[in-house]
PDB file of N, CA and C in Angstrom:
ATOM      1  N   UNK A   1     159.599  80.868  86.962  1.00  0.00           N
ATOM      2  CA  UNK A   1     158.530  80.638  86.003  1.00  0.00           C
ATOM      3  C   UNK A   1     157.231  80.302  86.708  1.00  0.00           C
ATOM      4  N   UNK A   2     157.143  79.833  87.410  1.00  0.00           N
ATOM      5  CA  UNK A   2     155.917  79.132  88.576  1.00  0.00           C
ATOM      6  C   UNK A   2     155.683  80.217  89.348  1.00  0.00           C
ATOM      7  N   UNK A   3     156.505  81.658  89.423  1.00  0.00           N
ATOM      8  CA  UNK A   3     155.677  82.488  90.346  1.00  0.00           C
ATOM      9  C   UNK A   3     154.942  83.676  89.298  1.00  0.00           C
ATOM     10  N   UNK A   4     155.635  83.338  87.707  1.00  0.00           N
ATOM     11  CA  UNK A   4     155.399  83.912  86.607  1.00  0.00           C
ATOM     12  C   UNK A   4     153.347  83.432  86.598  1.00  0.00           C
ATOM     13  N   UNK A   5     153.445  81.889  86.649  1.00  0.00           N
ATOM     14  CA  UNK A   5     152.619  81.452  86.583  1.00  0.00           C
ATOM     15  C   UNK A   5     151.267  81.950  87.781  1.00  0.00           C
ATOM     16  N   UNK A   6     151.765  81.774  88.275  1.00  0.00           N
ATOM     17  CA  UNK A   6     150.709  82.038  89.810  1.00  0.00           C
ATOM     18  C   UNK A   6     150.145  83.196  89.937  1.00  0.00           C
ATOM     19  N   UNK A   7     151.168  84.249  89.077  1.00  0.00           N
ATOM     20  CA  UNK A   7     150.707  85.841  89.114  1.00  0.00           C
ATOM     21  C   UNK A   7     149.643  86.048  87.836  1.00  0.00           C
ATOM     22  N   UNK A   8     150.188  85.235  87.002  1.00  0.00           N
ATOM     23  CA  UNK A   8     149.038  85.518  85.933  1.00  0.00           C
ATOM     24  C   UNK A   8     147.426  84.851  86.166  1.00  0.00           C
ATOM     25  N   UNK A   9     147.742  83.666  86.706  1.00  0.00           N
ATOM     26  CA  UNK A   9     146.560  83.184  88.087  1.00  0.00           C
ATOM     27  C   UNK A   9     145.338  83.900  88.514  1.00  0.00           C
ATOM     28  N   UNK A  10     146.816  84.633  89.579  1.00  0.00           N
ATOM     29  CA  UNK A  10     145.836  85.437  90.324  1.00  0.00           C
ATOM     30  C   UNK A  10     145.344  86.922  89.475  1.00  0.00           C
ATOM     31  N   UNK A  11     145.827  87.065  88.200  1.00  0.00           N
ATOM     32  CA  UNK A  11     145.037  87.970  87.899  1.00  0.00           C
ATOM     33  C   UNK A  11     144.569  88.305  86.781  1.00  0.00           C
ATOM     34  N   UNK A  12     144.376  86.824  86.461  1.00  0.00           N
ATOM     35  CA  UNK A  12     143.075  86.408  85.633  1.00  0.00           C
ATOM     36  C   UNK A  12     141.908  86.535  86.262  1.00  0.00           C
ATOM     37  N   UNK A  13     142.102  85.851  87.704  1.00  0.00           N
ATOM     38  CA  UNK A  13     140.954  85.535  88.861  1.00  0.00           C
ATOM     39  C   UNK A  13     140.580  87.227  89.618  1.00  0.00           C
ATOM     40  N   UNK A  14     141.291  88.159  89.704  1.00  0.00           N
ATOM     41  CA  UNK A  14     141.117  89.200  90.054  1.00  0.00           C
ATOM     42  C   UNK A  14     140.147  90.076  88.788  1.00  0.00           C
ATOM     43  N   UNK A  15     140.765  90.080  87.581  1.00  0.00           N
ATOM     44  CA  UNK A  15     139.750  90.471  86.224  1.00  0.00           C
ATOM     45  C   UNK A  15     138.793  89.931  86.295  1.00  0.00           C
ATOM     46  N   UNK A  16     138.836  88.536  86.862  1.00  0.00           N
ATOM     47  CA  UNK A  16     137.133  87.936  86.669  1.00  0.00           C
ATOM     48  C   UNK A  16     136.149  88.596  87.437  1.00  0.00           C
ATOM     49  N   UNK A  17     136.845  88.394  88.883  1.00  0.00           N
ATOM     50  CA  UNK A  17     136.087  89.552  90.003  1.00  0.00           C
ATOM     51  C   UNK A  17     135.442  90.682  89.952  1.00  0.00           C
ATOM     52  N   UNK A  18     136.209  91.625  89.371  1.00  0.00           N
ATOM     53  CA  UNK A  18     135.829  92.465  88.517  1.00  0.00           C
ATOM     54  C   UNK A  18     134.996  93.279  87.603  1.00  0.00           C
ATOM     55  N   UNK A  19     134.725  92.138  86.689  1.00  0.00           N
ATOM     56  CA  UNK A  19     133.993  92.104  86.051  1.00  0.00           C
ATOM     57  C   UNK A  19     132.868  91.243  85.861  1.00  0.00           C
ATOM     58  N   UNK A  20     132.772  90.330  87.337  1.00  0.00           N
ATOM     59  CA  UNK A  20     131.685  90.619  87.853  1.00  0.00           C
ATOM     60  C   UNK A  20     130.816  91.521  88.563  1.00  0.00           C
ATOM     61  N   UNK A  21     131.896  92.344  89.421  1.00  0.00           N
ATOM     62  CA  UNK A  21     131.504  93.549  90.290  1.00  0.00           C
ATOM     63  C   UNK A  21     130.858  94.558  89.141  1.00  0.00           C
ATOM     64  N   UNK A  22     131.714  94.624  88.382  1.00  0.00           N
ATOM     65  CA  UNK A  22     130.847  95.781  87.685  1.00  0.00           C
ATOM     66  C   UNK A  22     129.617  95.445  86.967  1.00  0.00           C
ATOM     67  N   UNK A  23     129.110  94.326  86.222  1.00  0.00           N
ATOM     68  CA  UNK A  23     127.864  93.863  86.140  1.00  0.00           C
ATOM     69  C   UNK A  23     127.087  93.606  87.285  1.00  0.00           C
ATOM     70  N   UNK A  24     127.435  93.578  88.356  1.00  0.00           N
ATOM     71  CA  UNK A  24     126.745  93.024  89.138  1.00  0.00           C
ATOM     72  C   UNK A  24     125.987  94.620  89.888  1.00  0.00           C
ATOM     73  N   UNK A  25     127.245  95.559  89.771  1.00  0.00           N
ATOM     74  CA  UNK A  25     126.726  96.944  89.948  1.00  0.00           C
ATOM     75  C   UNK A  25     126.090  97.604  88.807  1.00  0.00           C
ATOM     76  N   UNK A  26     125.901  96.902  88.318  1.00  0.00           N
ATOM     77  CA  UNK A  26     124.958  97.506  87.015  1.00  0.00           C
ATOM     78  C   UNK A  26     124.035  97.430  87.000  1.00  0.00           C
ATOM     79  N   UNK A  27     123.872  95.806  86.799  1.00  0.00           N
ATOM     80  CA  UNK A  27     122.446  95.056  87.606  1.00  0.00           C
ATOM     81  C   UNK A  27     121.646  95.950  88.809  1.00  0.00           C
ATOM     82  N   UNK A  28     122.376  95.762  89.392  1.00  0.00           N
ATOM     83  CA  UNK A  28     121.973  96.777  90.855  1.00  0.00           C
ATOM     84  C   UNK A  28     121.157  97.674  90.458  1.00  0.00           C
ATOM     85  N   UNK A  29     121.761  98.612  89.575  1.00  0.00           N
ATOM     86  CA  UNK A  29     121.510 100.175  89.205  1.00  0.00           C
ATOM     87  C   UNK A  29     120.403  99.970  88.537  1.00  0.00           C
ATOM     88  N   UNK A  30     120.628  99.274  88.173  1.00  0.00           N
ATOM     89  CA  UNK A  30     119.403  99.206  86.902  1.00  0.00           C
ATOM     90  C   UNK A  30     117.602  98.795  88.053  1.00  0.00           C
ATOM     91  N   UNK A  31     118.256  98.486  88.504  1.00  0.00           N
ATOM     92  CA  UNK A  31     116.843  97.657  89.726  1.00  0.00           C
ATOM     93  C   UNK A  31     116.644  98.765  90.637  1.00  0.00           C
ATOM     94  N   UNK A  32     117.913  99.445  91.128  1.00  0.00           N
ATOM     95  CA  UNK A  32     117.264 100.827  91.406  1.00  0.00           C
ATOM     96  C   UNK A  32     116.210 101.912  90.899  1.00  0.00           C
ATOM     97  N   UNK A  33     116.644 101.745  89.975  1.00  0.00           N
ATOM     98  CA  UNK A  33     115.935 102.646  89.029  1.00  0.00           C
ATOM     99  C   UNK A  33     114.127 101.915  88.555  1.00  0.00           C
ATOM    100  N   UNK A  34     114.571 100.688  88.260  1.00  0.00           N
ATOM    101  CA  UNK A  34     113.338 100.163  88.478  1.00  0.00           C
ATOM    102  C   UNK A  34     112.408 100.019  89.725  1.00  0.00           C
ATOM    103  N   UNK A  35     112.727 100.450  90.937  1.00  0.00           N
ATOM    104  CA  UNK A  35     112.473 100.542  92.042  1.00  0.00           C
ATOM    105  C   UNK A  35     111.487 101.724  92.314  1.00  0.00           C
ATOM    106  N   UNK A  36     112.065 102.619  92.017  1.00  0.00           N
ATOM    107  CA  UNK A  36     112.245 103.916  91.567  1.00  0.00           C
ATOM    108  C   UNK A  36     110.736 104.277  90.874  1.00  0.00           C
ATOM    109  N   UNK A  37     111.036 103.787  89.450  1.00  0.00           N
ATOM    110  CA  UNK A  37     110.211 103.548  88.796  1.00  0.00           C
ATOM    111  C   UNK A  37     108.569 103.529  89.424  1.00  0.00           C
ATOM    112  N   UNK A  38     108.749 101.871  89.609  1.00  0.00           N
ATOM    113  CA  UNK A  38     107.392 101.289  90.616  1.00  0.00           C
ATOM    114  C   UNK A  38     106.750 101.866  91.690  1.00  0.00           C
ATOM    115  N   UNK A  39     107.828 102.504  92.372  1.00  0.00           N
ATOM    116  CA  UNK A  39     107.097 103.096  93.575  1.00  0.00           C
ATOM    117  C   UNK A  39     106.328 104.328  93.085  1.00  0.00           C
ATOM    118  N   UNK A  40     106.784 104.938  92.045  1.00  0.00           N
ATOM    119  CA  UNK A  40     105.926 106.571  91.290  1.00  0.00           C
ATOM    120  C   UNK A  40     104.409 106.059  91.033  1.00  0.00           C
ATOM    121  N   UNK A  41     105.127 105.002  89.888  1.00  0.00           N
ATOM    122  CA  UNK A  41     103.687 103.928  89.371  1.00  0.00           C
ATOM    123  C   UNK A  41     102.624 103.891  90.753  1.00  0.00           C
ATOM    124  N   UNK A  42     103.152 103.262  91.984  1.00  0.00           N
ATOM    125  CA  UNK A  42     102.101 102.736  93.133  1.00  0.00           C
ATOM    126  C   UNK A  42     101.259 104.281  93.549  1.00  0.00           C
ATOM    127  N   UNK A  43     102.888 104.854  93.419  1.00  0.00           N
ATOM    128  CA  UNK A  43     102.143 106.169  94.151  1.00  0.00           C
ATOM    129  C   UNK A  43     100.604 106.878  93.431  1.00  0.00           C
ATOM    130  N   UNK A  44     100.414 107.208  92.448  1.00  0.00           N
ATOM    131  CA  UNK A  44      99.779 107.312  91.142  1.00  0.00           C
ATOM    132  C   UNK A  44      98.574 106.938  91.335  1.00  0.00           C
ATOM    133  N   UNK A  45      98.891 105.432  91.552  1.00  0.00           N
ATOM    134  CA  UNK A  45      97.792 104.215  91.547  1.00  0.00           C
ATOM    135  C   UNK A  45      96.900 104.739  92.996  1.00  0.00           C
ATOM    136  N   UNK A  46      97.512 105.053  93.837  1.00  0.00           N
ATOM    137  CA  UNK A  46      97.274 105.097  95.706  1.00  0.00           C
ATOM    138  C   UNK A  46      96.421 106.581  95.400  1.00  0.00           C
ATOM    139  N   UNK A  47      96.529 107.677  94.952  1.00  0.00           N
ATOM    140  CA  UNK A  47      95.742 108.608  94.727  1.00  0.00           C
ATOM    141  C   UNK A  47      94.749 108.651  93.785  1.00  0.00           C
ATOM    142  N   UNK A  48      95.039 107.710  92.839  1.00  0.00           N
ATOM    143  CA  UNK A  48      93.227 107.594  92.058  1.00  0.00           C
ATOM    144  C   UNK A  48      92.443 106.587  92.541  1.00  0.00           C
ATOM    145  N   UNK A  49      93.364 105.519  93.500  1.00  0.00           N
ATOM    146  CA  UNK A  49      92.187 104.760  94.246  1.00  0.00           C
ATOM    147  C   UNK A  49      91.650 105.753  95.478  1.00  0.00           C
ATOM    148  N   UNK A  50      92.577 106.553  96.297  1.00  0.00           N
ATOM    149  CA  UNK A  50      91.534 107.530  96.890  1.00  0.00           C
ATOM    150  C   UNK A  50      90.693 108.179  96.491  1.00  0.00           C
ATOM    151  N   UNK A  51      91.107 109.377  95.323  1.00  0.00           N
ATOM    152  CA  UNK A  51      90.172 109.899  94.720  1.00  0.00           C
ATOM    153  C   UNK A  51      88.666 109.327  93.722  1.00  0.00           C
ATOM    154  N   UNK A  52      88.611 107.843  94.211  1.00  0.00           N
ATOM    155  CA  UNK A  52      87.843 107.282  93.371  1.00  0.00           C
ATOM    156  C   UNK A  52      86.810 106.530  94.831  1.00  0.00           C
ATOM    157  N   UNK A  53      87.766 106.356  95.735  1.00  0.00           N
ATOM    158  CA  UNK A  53      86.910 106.404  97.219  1.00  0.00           C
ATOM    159  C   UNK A  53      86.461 107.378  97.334  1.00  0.00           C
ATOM    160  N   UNK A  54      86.685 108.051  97.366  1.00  0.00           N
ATOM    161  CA  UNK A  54      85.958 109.720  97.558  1.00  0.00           C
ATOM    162  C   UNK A  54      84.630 110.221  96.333  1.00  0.00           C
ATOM    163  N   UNK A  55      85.443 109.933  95.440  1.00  0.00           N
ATOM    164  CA  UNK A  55      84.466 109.855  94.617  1.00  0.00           C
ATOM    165  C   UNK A  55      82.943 109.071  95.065  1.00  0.00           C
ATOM    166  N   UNK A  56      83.167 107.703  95.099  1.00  0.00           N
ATOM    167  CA  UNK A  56      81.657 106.698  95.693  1.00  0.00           C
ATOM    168  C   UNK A  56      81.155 107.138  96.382  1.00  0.00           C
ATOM    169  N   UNK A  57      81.814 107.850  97.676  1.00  0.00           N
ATOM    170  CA  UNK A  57      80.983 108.747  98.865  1.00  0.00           C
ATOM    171  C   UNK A  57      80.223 109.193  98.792  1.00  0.00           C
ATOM    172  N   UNK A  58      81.146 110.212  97.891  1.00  0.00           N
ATOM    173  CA  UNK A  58      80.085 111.408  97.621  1.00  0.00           C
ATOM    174  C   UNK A  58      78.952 110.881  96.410  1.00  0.00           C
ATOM    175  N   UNK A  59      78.914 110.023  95.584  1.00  0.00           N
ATOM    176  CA  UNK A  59      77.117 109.654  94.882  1.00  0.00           C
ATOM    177  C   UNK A  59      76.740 108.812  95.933  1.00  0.00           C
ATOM    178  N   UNK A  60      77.719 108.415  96.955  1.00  0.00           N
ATOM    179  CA  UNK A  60      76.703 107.294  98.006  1.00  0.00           C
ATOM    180  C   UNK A  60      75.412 108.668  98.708  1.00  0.00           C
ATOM    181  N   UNK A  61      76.512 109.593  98.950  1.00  0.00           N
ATOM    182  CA  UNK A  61      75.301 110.641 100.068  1.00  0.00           C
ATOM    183  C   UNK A  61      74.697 111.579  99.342  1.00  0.00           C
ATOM    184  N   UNK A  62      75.096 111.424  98.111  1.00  0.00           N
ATOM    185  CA  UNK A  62      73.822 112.066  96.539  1.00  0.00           C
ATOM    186  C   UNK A  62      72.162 111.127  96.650  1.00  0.00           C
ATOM    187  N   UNK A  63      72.965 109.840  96.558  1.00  0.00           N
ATOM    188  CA  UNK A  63      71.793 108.594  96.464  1.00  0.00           C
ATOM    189  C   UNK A  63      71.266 108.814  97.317  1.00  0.00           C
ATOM    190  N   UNK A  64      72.001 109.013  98.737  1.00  0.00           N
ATOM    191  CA  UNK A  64      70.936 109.102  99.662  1.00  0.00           C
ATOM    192  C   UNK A  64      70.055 109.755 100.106  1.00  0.00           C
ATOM    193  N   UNK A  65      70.752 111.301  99.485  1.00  0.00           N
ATOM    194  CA  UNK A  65      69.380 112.542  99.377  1.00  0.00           C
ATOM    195  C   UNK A  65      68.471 112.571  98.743  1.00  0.00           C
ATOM    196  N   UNK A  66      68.796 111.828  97.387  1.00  0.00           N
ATOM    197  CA  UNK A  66      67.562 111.526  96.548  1.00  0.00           C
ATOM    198  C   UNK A  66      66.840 110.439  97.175  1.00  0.00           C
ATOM    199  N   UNK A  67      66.982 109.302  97.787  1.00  0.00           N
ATOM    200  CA  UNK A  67      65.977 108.939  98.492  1.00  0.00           C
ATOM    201  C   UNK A  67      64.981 109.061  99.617  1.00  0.00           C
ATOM    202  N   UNK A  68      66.126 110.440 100.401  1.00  0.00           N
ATOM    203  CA  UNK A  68      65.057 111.147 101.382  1.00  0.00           C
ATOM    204  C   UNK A  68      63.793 111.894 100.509  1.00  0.00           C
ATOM    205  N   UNK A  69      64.557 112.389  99.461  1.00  0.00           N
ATOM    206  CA  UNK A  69      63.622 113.215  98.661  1.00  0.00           C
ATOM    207  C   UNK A  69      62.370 112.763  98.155  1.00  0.00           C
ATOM    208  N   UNK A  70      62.373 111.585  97.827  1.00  0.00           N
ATOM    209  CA  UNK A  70      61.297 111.034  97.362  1.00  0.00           C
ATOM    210  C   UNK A  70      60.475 110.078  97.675  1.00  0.00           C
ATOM    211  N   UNK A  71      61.537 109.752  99.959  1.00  0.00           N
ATOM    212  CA  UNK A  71      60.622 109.203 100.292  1.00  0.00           C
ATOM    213  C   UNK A  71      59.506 110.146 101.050  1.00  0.00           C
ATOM    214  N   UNK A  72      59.897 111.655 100.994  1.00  0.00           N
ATOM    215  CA  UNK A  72      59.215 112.889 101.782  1.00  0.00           C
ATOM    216  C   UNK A  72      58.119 113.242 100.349  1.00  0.00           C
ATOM    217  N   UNK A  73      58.200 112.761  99.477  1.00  0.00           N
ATOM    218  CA  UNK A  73      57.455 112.777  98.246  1.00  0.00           C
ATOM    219  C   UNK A  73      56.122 112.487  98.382  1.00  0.00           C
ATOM    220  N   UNK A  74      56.530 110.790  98.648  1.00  0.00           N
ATOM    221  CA  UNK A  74      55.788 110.275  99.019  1.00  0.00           C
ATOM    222  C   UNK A  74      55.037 109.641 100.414  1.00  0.00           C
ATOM    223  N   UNK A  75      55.559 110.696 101.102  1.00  0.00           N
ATOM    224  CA  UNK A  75      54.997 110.391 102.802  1.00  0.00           C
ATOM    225  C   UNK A  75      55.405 109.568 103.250  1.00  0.00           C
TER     226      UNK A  75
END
């Protein structure tokens, strides 16, 4: 009866395991994916902050032709 006992024990304690592992691989998955996710998001983010550097440039060396222009305007 006591090894009756010990077996049901150990695998109560083995189901628990278990079923932590599999939430715990779920969890996981799920953060993968959110991972996943975020990095597209950054990526996204990383090309309209270039294209928006690029952008300033180019009215920086607009601005600056218009001020050659009109300082040759005006001598």
């Amino acid at each position: 009866m006591d090894n009756q006992t010990t077996l049901n024990k150990l695998s109560e304690k083995v189901s628990t395991i278990l079923e932590k592992y599999h939430a715990l691989k779920s969890e996981n998955e799920m953060m993968r994916n959110e991972i996943v996710t975020l990095k597209a998001d950054c990526a996204l983010k990383n090309q309209e902050i270039e294209r928006l550097h690029e952008e300033n440039a180019q009215k920086d060396i607009e601005i600056e032709e218009i001020v050659n222009k009109i300082e040759s305007i005006l001598g």
